[in-house]
PDB file of N, CA and C in Angstrom:
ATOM      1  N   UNK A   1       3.267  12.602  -3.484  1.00  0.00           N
ATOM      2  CA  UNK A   1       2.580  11.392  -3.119  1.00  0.00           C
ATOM      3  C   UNK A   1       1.070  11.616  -3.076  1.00  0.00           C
ATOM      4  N   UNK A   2       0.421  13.176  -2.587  1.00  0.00           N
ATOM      5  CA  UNK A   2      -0.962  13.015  -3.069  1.00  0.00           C
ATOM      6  C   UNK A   2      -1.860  12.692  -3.511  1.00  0.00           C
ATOM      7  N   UNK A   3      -1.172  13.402  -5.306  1.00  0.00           N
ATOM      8  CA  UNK A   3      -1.111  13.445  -6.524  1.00  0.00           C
ATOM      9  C   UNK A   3      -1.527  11.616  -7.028  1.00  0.00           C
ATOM     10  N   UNK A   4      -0.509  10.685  -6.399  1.00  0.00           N
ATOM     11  CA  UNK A   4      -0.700   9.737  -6.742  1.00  0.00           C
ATOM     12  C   UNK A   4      -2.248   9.053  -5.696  1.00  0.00           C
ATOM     13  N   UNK A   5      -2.146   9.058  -4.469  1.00  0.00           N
ATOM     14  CA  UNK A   5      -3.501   8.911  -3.922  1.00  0.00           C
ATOM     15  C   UNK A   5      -4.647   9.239  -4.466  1.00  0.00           C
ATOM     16  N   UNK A   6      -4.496  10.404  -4.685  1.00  0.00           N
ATOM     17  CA  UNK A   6      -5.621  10.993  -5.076  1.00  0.00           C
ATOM     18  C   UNK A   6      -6.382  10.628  -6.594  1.00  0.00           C
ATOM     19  N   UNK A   7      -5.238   9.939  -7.278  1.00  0.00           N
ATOM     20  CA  UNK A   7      -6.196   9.018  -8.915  1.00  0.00           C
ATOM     21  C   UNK A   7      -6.609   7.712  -8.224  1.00  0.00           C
ATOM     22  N   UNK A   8      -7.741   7.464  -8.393  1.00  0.00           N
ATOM     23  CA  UNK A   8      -8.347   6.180  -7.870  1.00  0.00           C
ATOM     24  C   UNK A   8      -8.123   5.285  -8.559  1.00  0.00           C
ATOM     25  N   UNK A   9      -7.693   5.205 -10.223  1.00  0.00           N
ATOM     26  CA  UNK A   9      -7.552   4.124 -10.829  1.00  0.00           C
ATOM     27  C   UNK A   9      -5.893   4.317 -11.255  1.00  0.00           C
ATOM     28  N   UNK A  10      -4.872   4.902 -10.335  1.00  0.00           N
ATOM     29  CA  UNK A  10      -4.090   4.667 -10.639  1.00  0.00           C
ATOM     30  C   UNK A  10      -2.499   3.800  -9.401  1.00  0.00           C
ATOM     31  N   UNK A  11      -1.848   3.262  -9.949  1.00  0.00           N
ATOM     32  CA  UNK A  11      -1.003   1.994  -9.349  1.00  0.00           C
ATOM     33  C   UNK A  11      -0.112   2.547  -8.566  1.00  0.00           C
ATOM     34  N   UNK A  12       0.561   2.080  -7.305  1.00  0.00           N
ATOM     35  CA  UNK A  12       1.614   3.202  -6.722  1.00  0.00           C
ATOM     36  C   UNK A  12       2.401   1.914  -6.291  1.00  0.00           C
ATOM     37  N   UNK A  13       3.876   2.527  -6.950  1.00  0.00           N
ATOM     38  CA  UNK A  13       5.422   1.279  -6.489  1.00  0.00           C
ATOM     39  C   UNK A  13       4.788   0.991  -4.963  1.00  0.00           C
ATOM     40  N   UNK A  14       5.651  -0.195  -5.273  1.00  0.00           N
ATOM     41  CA  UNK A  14       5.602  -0.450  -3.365  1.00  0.00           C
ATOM     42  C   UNK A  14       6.980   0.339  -3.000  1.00  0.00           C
ATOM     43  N   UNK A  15       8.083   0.971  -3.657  1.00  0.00           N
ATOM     44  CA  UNK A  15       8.759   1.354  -2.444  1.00  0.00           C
ATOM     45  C   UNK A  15       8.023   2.882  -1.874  1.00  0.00           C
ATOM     46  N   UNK A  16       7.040   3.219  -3.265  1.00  0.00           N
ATOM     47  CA  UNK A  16       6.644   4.356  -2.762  1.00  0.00           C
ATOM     48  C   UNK A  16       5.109   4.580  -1.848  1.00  0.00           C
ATOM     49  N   UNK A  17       4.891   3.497  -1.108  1.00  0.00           N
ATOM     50  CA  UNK A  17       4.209   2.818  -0.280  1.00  0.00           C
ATOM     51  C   UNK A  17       4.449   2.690   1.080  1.00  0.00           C
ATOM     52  N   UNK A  18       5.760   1.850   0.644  1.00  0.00           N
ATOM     53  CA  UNK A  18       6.631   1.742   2.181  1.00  0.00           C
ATOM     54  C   UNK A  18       7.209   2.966   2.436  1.00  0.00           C
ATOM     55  N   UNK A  19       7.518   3.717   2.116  1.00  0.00           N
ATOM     56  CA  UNK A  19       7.534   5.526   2.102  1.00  0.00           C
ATOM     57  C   UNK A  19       6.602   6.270   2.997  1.00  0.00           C
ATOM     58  N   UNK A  20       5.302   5.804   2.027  1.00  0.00           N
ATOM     59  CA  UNK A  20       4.274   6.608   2.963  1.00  0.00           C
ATOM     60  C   UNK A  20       3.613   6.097   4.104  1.00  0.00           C
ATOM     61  N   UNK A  21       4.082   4.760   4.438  1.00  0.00           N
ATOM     62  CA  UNK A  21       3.760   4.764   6.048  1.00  0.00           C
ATOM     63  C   UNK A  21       4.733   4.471   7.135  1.00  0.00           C
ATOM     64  N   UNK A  22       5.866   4.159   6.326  1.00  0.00           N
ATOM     65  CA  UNK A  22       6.886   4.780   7.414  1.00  0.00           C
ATOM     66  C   UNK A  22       8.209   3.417   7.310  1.00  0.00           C
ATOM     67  N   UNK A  23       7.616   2.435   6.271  1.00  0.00           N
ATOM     68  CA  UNK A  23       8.575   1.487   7.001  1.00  0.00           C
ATOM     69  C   UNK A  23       9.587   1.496   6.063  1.00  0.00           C
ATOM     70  N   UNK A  24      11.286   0.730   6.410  1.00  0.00           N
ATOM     71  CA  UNK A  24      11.969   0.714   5.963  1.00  0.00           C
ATOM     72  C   UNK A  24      12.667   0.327   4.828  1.00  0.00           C
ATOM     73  N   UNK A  25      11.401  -1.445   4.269  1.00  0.00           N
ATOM     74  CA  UNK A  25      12.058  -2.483   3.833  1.00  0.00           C
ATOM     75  C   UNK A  25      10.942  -2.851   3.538  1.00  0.00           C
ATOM     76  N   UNK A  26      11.296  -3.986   2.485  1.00  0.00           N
ATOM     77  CA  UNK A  26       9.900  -4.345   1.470  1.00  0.00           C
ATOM     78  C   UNK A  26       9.829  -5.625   2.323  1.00  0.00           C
ATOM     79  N   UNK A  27      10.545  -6.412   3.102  1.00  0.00           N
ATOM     80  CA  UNK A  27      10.412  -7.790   4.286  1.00  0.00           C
ATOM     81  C   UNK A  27       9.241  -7.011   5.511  1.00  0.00           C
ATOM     82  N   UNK A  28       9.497  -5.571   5.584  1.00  0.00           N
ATOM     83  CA  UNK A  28       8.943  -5.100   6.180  1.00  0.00           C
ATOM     84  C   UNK A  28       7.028  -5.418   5.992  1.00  0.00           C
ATOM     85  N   UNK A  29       7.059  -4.755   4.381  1.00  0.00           N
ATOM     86  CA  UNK A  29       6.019  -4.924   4.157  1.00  0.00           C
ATOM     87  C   UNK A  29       5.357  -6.047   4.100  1.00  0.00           C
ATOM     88  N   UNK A  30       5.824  -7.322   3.787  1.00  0.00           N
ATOM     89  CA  UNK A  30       5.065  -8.445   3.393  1.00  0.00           C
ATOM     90  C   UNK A  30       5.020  -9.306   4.925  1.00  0.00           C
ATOM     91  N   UNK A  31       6.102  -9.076   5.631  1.00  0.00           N
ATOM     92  CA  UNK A  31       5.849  -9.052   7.332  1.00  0.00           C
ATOM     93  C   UNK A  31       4.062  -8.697   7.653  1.00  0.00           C
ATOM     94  N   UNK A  32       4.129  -7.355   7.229  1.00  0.00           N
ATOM     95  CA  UNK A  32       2.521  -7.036   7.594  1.00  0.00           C
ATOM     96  C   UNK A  32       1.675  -7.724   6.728  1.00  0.00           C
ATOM     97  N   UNK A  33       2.200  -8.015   5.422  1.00  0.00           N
ATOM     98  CA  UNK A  33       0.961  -8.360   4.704  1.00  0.00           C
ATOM     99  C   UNK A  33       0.589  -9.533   5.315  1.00  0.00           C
ATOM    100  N   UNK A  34       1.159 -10.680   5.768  1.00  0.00           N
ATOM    101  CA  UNK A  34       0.754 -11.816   6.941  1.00  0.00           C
ATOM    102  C   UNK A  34       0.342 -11.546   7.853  1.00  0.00           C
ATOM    103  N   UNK A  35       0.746 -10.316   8.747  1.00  0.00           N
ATOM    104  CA  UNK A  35      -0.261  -9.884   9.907  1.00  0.00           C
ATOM    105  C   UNK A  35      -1.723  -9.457   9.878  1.00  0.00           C
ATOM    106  N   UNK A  36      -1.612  -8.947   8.451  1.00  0.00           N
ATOM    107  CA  UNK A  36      -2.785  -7.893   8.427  1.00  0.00           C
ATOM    108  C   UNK A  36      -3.477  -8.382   7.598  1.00  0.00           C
ATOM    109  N   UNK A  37      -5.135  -9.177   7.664  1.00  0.00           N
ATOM    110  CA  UNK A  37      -5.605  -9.372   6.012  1.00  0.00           C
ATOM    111  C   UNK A  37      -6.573  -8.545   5.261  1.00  0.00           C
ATOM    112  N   UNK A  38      -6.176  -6.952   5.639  1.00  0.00           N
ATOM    113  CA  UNK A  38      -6.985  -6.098   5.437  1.00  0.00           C
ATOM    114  C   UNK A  38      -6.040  -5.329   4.432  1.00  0.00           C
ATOM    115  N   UNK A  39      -4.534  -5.434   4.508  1.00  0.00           N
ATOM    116  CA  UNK A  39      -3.750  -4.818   3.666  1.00  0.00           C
ATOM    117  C   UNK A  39      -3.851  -5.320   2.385  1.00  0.00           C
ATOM    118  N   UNK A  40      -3.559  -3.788   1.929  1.00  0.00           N
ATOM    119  CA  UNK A  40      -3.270  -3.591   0.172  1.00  0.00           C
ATOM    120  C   UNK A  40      -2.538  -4.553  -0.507  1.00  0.00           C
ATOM    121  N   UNK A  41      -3.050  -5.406  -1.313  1.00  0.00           N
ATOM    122  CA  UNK A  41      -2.403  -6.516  -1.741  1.00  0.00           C
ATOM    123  C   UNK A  41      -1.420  -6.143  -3.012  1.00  0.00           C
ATOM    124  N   UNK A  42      -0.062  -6.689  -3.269  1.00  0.00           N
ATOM    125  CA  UNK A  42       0.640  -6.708  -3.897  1.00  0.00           C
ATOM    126  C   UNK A  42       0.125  -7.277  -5.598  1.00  0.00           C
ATOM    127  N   UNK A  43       0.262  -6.179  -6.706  1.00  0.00           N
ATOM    128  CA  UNK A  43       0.123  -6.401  -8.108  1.00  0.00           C
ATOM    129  C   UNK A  43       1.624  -6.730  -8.729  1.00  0.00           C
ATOM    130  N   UNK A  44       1.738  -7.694  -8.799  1.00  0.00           N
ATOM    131  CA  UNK A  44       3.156  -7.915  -9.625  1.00  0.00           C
ATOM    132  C   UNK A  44       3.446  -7.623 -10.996  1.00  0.00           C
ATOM    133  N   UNK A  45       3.938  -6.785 -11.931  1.00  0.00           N
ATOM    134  CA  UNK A  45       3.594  -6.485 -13.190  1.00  0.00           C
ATOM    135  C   UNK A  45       5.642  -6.757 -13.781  1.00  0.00           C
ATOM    136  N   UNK A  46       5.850  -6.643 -15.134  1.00  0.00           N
ATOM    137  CA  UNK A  46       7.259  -6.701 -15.125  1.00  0.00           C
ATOM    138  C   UNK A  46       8.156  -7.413 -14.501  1.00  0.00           C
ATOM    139  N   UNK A  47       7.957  -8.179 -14.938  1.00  0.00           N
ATOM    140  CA  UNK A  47       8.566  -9.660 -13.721  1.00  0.00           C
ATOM    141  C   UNK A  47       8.768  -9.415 -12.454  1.00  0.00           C
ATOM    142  N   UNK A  48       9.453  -7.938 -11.725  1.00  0.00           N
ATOM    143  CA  UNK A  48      10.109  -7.876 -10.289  1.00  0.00           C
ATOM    144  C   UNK A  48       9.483  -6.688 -10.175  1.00  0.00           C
ATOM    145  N   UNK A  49       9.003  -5.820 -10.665  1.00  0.00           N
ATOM    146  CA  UNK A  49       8.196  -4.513 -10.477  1.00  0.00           C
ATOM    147  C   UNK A  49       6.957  -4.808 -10.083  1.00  0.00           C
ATOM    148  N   UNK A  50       6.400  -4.374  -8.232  1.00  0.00           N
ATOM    149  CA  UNK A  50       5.512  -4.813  -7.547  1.00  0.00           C
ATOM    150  C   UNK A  50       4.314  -3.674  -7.470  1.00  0.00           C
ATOM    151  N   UNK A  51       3.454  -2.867  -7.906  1.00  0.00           N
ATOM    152  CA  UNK A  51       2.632  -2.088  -7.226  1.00  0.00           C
ATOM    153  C   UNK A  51       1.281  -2.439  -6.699  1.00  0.00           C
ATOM    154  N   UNK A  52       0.564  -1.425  -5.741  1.00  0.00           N
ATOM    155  CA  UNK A  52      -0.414  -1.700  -5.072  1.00  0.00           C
ATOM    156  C   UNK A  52      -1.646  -0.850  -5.515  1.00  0.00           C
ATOM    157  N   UNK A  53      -2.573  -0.787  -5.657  1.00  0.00           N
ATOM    158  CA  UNK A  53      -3.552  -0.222  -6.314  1.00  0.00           C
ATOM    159  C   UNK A  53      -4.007   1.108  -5.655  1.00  0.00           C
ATOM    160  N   UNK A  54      -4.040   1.761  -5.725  1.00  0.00           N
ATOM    161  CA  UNK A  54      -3.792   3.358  -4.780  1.00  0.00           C
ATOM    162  C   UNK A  54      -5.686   3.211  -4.211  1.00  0.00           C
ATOM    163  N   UNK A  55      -6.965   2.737  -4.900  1.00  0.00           N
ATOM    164  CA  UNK A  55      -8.137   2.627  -4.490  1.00  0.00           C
ATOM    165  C   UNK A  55      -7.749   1.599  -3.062  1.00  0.00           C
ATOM    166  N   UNK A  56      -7.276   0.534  -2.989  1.00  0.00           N
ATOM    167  CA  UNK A  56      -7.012  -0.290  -2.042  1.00  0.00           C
ATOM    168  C   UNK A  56      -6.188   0.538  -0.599  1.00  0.00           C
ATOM    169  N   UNK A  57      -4.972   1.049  -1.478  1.00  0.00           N
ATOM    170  CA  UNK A  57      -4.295   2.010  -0.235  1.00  0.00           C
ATOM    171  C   UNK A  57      -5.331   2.819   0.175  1.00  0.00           C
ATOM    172  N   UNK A  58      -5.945   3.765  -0.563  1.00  0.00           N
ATOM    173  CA  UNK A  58      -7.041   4.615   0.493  1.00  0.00           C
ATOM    174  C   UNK A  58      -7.859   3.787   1.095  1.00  0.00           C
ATOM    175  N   UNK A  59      -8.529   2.619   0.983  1.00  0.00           N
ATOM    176  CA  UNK A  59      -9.229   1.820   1.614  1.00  0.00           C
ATOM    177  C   UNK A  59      -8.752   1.853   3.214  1.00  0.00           C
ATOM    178  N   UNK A  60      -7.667   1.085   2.739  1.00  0.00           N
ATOM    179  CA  UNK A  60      -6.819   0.476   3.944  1.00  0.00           C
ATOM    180  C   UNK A  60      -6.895   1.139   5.149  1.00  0.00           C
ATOM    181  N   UNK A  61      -5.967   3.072   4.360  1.00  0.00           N
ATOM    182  CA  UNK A  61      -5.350   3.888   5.189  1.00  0.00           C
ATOM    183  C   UNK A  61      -7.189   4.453   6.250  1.00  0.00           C
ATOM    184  N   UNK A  62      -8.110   4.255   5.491  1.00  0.00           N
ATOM    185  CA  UNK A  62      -9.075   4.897   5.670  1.00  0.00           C
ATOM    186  C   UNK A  62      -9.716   4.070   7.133  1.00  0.00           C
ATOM    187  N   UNK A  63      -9.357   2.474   6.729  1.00  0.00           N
ATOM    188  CA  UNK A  63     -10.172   1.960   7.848  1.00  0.00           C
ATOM    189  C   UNK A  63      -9.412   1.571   9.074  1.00  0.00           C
ATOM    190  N   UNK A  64      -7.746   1.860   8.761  1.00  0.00           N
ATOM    191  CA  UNK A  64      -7.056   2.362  10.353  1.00  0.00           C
ATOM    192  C   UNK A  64      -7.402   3.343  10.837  1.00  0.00           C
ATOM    193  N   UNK A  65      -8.123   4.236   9.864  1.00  0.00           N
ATOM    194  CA  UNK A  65      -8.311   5.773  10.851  1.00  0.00           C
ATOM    195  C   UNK A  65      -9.517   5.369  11.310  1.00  0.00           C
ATOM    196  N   UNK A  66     -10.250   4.789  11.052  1.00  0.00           N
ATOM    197  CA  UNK A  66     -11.553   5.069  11.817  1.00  0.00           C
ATOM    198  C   UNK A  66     -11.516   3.975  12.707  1.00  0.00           C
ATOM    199  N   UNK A  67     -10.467   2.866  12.958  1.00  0.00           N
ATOM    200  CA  UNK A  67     -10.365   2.023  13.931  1.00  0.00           C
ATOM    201  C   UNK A  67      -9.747   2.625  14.902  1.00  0.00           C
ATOM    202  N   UNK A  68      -9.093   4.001  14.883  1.00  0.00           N
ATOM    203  CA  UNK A  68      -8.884   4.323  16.034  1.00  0.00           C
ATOM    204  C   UNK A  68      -9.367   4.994  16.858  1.00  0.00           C
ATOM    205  N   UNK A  69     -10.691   5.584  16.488  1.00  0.00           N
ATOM    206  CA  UNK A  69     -11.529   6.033  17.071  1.00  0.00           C
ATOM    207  C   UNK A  69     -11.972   5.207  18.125  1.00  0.00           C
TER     208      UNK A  69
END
């Protein structure tokens, strides 16, 4: 999962998303995406194949960490 973080211009599944922060279920995710309007927005490509832009995920992951300071 690094590997994939770590290319800035490259796309990461949403299940392999909901993976890396813990949740169970893709209702899960779009649950937050209404809570949150800071989250990584959903790219729909292939009619039902959803990914999220891995520059956006580091965004995201970056500005919960420093909100918890």
């Amino acid at each position: 999962m690094k590997e994939i973080l770590n290319n800035k211009d490259s796309l990461i599944p949403l299940k392999d998303f909901i993976a890396l922060i813990g949740y169970k279920s893709t209702s899960s995710y779009y649950q937050m995406l209404k809570n949150d309007k800071t989250a990584p927005k959903p790219i729909k490509l292939f009619g039902r194949k959803v990914f999220l832009s891995s520059q956006e995920v580091n965004s995201w992951i970056e500005s919960k960490k420093a909100a918890r300071r």
